[in-house]
PDB file of N, CA and C in Angstrom:
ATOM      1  N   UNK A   1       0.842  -1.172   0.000  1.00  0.00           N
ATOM      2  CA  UNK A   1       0.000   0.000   0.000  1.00  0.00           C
ATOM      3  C   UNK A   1       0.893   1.244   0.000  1.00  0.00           C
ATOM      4  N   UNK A   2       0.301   2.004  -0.929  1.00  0.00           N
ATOM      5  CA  UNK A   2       1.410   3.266  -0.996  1.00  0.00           C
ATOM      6  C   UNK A   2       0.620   4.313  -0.137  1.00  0.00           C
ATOM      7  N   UNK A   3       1.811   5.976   0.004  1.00  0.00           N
ATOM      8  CA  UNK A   3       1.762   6.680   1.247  1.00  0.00           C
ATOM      9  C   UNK A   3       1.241   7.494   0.191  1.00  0.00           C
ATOM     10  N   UNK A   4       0.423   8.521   0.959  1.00  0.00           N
ATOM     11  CA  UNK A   4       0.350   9.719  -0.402  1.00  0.00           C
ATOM     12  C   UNK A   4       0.558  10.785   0.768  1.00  0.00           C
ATOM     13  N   UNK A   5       1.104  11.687   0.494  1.00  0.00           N
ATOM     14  CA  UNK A   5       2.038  12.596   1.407  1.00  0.00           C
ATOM     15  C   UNK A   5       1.601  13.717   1.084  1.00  0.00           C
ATOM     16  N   UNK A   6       1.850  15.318   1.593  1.00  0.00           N
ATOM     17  CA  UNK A   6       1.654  16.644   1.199  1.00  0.00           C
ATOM     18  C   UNK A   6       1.946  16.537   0.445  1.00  0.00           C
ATOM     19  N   UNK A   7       3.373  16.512   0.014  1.00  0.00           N
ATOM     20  CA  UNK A   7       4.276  16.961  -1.491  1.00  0.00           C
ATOM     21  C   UNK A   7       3.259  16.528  -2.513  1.00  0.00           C
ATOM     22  N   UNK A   8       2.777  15.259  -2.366  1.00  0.00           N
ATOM     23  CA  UNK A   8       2.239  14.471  -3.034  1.00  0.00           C
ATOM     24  C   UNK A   8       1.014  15.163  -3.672  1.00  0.00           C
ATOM     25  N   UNK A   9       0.313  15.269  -2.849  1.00  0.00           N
ATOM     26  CA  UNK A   9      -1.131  16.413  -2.748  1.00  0.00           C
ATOM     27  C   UNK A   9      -0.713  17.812  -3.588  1.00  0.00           C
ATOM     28  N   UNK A  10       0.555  18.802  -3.038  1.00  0.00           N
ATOM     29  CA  UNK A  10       0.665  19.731  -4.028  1.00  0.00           C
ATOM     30  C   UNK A  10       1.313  19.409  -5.314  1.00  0.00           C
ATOM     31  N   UNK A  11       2.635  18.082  -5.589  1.00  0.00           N
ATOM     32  CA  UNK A  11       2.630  18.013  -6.980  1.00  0.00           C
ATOM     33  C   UNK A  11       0.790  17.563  -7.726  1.00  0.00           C
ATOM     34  N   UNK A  12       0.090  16.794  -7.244  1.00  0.00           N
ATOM     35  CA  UNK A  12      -1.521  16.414  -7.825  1.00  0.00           C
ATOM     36  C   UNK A  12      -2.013  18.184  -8.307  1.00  0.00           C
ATOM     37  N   UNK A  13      -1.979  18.993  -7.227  1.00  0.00           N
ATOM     38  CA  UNK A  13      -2.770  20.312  -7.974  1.00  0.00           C
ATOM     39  C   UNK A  13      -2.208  21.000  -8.776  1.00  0.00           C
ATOM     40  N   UNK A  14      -0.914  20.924  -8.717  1.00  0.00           N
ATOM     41  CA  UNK A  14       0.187  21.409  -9.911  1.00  0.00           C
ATOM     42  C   UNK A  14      -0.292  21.142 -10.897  1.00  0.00           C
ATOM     43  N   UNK A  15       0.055  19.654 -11.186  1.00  0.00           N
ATOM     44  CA  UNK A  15      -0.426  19.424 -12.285  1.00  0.00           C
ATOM     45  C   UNK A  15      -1.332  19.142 -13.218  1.00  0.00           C
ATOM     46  N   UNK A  16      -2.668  19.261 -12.079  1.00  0.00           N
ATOM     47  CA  UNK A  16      -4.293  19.473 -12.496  1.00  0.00           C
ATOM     48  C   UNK A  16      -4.177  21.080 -12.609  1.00  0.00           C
ATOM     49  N   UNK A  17      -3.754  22.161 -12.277  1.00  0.00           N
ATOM     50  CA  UNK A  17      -4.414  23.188 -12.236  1.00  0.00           C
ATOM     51  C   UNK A  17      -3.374  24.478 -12.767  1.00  0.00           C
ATOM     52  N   UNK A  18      -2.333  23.661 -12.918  1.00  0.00           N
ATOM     53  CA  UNK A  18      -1.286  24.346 -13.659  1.00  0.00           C
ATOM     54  C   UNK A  18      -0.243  25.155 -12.790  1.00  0.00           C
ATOM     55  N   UNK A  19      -0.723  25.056 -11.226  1.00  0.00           N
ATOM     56  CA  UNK A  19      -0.046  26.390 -10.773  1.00  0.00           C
ATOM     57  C   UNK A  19       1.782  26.077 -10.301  1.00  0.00           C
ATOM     58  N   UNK A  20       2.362  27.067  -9.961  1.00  0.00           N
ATOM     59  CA  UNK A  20       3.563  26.534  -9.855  1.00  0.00           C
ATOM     60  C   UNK A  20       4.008  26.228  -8.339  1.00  0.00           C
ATOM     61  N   UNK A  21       4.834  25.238  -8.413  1.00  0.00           N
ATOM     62  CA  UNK A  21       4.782  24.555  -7.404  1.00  0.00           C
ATOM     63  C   UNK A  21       5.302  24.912  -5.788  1.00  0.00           C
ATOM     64  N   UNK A  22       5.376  26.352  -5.654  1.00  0.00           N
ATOM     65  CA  UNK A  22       5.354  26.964  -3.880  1.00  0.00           C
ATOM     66  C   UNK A  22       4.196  27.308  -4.380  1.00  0.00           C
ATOM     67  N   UNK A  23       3.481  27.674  -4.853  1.00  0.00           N
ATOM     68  CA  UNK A  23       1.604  27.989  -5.266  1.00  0.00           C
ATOM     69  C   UNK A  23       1.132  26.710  -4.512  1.00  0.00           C
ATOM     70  N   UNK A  24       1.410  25.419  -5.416  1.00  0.00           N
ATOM     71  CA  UNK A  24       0.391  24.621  -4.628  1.00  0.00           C
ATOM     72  C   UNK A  24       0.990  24.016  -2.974  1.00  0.00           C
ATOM     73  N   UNK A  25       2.120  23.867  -2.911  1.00  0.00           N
ATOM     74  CA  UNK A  25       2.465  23.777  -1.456  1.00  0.00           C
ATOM     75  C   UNK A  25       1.901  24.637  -0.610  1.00  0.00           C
ATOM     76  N   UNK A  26       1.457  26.214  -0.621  1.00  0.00           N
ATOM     77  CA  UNK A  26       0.759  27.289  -0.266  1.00  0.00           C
ATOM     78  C   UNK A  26      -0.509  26.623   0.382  1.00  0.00           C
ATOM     79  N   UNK A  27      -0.971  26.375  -1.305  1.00  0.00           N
ATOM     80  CA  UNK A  27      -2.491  26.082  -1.015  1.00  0.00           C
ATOM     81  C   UNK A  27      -2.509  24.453  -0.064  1.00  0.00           C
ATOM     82  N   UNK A  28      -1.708  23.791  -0.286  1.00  0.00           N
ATOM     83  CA  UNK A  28      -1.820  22.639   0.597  1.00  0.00           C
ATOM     84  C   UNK A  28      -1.871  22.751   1.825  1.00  0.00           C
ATOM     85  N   UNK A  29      -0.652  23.500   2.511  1.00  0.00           N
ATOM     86  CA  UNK A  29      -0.435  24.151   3.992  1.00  0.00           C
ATOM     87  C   UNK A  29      -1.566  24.777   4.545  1.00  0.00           C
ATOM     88  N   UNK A  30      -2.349  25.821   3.756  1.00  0.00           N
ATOM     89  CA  UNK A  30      -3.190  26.654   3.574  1.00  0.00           C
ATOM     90  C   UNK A  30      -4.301  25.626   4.099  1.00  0.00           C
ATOM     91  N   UNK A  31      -5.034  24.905   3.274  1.00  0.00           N
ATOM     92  CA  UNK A  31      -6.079  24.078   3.639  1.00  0.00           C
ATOM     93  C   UNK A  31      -5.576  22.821   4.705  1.00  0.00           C
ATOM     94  N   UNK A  32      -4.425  22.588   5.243  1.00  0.00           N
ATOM     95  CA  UNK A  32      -4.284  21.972   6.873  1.00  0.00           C
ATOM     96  C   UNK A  32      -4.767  22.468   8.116  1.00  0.00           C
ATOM     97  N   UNK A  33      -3.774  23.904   7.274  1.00  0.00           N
ATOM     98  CA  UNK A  33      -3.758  24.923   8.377  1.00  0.00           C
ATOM     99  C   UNK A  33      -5.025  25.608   8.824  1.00  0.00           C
ATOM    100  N   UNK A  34      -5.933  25.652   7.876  1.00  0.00           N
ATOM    101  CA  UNK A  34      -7.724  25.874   8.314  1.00  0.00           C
ATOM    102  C   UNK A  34      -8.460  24.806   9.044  1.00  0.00           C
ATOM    103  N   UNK A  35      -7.687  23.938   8.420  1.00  0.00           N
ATOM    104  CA  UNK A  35      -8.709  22.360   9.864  1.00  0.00           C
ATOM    105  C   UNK A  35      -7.919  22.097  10.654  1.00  0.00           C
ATOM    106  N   UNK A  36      -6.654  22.792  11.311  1.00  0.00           N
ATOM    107  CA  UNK A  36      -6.078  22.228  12.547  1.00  0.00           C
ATOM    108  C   UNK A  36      -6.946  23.522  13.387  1.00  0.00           C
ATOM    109  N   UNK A  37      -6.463  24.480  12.576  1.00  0.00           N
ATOM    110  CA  UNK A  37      -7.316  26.238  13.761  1.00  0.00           C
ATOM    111  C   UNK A  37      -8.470  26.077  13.693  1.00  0.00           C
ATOM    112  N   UNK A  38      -9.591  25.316  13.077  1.00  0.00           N
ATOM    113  CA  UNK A  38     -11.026  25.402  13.466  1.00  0.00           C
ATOM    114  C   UNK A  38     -11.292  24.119  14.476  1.00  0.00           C
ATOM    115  N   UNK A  39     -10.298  23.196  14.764  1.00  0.00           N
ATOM    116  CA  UNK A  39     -10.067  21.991  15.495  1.00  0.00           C
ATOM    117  C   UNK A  39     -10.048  22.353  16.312  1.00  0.00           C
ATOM    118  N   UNK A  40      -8.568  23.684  16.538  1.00  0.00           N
ATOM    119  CA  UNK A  40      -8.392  24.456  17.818  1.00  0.00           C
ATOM    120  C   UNK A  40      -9.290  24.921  18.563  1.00  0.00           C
ATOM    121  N   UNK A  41      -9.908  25.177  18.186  1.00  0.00           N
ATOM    122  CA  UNK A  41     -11.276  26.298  18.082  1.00  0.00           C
ATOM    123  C   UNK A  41     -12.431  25.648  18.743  1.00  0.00           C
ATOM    124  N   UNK A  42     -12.092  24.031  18.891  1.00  0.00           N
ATOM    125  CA  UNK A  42     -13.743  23.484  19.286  1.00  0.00           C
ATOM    126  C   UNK A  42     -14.961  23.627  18.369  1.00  0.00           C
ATOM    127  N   UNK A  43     -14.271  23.751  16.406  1.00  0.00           N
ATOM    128  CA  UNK A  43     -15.240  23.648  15.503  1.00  0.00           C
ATOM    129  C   UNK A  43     -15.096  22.498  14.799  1.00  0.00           C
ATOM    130  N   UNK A  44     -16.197  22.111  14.266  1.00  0.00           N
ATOM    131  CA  UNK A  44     -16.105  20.540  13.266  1.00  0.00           C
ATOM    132  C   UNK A  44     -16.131  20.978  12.463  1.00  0.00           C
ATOM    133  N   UNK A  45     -15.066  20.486  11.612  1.00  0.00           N
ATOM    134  CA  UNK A  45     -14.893  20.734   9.783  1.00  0.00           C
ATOM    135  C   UNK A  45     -15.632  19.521   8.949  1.00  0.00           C
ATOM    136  N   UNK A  46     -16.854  20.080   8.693  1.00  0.00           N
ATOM    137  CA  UNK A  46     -17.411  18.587   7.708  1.00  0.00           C
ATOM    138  C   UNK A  46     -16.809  19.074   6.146  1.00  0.00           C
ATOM    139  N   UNK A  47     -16.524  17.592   5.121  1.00  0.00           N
ATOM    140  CA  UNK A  47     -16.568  17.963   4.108  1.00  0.00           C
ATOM    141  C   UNK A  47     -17.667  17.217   3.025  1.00  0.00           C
ATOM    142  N   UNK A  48     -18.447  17.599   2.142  1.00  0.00           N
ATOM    143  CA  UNK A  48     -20.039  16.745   1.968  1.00  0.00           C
ATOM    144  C   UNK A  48     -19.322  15.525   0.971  1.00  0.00           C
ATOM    145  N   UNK A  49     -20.162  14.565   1.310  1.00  0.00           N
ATOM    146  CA  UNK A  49     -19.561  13.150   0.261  1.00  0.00           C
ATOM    147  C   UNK A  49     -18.193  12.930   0.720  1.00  0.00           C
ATOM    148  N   UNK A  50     -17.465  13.573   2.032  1.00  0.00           N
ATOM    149  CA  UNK A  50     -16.225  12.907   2.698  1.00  0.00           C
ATOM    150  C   UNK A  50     -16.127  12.398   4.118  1.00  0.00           C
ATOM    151  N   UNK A  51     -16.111  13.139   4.615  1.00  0.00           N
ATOM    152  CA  UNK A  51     -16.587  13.098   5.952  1.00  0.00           C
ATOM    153  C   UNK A  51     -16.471  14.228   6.755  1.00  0.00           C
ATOM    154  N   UNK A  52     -15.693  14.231   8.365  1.00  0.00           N
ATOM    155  CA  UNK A  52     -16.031  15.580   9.266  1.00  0.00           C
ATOM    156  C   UNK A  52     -15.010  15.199  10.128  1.00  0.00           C
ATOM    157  N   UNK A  53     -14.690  16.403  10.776  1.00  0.00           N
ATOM    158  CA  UNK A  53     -13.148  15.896  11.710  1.00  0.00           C
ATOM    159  C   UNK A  53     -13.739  16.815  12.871  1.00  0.00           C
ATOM    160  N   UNK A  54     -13.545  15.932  13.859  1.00  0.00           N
ATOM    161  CA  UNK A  54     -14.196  17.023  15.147  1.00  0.00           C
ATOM    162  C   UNK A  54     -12.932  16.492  16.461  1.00  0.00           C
ATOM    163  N   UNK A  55     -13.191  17.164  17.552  1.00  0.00           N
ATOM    164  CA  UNK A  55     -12.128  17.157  18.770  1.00  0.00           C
ATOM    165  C   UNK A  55     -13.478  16.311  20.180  1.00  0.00           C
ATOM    166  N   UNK A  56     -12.789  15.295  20.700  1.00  0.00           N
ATOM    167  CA  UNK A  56     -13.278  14.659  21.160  1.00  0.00           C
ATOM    168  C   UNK A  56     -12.707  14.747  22.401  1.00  0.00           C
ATOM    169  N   UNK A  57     -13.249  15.216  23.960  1.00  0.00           N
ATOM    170  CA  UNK A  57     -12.896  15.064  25.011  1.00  0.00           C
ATOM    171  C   UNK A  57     -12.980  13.814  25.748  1.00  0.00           C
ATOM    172  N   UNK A  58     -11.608  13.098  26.440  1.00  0.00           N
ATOM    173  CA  UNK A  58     -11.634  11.851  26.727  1.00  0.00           C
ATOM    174  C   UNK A  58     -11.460  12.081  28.025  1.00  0.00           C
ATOM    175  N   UNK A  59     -12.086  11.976  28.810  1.00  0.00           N
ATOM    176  CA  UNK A  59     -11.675  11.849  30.657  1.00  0.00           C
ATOM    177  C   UNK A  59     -10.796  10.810  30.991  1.00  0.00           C
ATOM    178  N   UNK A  60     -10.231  10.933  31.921  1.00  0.00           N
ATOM    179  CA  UNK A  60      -9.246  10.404  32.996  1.00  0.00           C
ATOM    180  C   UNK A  60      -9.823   9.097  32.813  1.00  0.00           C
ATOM    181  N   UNK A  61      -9.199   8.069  32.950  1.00  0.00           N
ATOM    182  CA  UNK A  61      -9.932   6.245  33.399  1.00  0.00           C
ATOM    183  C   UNK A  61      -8.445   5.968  33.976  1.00  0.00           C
ATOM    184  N   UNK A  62      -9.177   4.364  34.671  1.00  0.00           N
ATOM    185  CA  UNK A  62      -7.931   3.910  34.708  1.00  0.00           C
ATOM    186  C   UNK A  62      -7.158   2.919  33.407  1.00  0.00           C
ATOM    187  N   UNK A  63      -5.946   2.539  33.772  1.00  0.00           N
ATOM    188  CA  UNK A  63      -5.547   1.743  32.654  1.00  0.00           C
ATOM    189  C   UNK A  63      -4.324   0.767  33.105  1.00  0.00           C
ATOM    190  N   UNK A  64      -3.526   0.563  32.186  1.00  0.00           N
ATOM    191  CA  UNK A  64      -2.607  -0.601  32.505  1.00  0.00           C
ATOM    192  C   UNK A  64      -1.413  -0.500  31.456  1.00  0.00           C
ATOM    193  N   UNK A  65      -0.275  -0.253  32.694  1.00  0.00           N
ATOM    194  CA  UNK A  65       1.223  -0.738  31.382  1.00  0.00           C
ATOM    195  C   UNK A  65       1.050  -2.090  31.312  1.00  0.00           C
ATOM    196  N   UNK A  66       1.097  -2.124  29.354  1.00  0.00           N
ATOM    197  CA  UNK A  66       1.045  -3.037  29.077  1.00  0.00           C
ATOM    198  C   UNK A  66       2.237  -4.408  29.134  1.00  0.00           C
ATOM    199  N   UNK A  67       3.497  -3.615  29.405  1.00  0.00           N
ATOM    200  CA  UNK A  67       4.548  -4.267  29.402  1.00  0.00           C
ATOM    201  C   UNK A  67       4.863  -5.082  30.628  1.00  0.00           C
ATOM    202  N   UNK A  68       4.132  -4.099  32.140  1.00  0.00           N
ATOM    203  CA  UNK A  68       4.521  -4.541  33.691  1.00  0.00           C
ATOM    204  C   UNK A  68       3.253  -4.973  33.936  1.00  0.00           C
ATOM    205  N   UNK A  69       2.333  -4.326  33.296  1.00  0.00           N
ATOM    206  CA  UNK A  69       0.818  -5.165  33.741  1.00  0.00           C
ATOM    207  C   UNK A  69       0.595  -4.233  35.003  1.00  0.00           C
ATOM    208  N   UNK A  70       1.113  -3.544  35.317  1.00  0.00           N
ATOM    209  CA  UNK A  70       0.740  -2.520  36.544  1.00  0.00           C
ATOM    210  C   UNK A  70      -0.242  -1.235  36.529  1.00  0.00           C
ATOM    211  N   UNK A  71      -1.042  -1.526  37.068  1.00  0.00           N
ATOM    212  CA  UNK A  71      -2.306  -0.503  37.034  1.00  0.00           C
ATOM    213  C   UNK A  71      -1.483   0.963  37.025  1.00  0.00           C
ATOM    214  N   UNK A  72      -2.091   1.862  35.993  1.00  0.00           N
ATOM    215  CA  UNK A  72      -1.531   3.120  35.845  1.00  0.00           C
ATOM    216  C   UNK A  72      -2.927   3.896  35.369  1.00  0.00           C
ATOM    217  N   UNK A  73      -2.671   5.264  35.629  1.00  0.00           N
ATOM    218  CA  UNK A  73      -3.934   6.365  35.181  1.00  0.00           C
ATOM    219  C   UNK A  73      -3.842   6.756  33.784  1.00  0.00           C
ATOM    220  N   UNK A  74      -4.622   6.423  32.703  1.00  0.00           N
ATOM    221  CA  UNK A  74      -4.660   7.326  31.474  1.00  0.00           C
ATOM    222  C   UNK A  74      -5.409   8.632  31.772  1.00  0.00           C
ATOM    223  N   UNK A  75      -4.260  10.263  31.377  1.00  0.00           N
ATOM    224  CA  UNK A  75      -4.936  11.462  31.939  1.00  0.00           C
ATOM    225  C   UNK A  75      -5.875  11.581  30.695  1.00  0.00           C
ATOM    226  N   UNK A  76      -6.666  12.745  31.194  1.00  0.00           N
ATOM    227  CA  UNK A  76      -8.099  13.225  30.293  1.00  0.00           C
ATOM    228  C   UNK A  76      -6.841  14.080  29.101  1.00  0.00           C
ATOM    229  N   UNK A  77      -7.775  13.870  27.839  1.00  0.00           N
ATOM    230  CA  UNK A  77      -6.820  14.495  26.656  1.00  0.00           C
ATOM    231  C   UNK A  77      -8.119  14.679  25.448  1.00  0.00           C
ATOM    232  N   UNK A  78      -7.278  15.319  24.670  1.00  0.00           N
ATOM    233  CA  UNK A  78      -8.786  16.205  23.953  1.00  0.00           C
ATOM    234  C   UNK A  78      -7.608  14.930  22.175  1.00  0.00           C
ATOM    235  N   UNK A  79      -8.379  14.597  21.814  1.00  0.00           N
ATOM    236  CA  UNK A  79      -8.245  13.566  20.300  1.00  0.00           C
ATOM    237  C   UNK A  79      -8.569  14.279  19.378  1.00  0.00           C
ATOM    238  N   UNK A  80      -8.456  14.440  17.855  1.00  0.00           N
ATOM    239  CA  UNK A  80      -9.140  14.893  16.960  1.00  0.00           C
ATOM    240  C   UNK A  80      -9.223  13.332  16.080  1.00  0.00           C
ATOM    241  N   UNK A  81     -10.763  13.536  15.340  1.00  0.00           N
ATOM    242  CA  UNK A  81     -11.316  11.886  15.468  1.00  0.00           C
ATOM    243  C   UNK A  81     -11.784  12.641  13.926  1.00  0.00           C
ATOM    244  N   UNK A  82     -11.571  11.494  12.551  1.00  0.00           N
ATOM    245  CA  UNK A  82     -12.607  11.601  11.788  1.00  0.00           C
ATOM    246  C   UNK A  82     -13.232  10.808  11.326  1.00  0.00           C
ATOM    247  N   UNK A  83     -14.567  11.219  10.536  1.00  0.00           N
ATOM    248  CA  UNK A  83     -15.670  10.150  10.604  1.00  0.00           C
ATOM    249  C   UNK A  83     -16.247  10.131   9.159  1.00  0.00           C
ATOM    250  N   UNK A  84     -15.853   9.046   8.498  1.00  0.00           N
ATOM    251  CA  UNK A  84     -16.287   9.081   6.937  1.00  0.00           C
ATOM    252  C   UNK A  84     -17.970   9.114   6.638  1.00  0.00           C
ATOM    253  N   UNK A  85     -18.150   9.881   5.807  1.00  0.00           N
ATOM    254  CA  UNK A  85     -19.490  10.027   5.332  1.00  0.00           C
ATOM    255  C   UNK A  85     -20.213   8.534   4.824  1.00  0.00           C
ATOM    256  N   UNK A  86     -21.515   8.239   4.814  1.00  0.00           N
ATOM    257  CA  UNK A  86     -21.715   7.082   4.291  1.00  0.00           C
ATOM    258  C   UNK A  86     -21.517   7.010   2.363  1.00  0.00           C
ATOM    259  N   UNK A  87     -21.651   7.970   1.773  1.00  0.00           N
ATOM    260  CA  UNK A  87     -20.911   7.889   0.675  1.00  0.00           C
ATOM    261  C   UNK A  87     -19.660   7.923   0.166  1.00  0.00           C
ATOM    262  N   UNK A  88     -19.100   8.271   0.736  1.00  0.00           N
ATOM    263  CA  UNK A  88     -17.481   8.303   0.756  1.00  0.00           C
ATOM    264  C   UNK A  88     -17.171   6.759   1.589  1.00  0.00           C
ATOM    265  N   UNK A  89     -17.893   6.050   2.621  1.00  0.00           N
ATOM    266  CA  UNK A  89     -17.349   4.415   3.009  1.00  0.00           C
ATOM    267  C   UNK A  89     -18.069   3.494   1.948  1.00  0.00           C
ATOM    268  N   UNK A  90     -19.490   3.732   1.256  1.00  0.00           N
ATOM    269  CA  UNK A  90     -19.629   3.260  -0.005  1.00  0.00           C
ATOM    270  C   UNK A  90     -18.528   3.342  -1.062  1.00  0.00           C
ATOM    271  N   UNK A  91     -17.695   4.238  -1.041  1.00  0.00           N
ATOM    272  CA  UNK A  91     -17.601   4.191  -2.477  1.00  0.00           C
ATOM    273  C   UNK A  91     -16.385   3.170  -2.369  1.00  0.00           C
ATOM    274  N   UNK A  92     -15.191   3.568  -1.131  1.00  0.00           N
ATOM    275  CA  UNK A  92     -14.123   2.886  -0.956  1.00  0.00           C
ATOM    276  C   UNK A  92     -14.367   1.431  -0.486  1.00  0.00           C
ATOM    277  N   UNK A  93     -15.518   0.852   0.117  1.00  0.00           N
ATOM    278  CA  UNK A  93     -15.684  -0.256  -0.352  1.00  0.00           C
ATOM    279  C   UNK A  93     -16.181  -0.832  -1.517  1.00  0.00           C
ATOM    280  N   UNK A  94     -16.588  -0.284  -2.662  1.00  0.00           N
ATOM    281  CA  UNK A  94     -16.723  -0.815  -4.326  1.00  0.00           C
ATOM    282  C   UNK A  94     -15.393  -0.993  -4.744  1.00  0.00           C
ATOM    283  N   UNK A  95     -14.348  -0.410  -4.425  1.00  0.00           N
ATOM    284  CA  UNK A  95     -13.025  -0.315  -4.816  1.00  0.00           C
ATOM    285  C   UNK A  95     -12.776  -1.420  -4.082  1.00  0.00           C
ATOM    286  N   UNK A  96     -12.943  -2.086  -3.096  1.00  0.00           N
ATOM    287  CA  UNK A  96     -11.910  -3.381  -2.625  1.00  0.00           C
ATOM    288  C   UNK A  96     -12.244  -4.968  -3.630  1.00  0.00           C
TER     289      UNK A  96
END
């Protein structure tokens, strides 16, 4: 299974859209950089026919090193979680 990477993403608009290539690295950074600060933000970024990326608050539990087997605390931590649209998990399962 191959990686598809930023670079990857701005050579793709390069060469769909012609622009030159710190243009589309721009625009790549550019559109991260709007769904990490609306993440920040405590906003959900949906995208339609993809899915939605939202920040999920996890409280304190207990837990366990797995290595000593010794009861340890997992602290409360905020996740960013995304969630595929049902057309967008249709489609990538027709492809398998």
């Amino acid at each position: 299974m191959a990686t598809v990477t930023r670079i990857d993403f701005a050579n793709r608009l390069r060469e769909r859209f012609g622009l030159t290539t710190a243009d589309a690295y721009k625009m790549v950074d550019l559109i991260f950089d709007e769904i990490e600060q609306s993440l920040i933000n405590d906003e959900e970024v949906k995208f339609a026919g993809f899915g939605s990326f939202k920040i999920l608050q996890k409280a304190e539990r207990a837990g366990r090193n797995p290595k000593t087997g010794e009861p340890a605390v997992i602290s409360a931590r905020r996740v960013a979680t995304f969630r595929p649209c049902t057309e967008f998990r249709k489609r990538v399962a027709k492809q398998s």
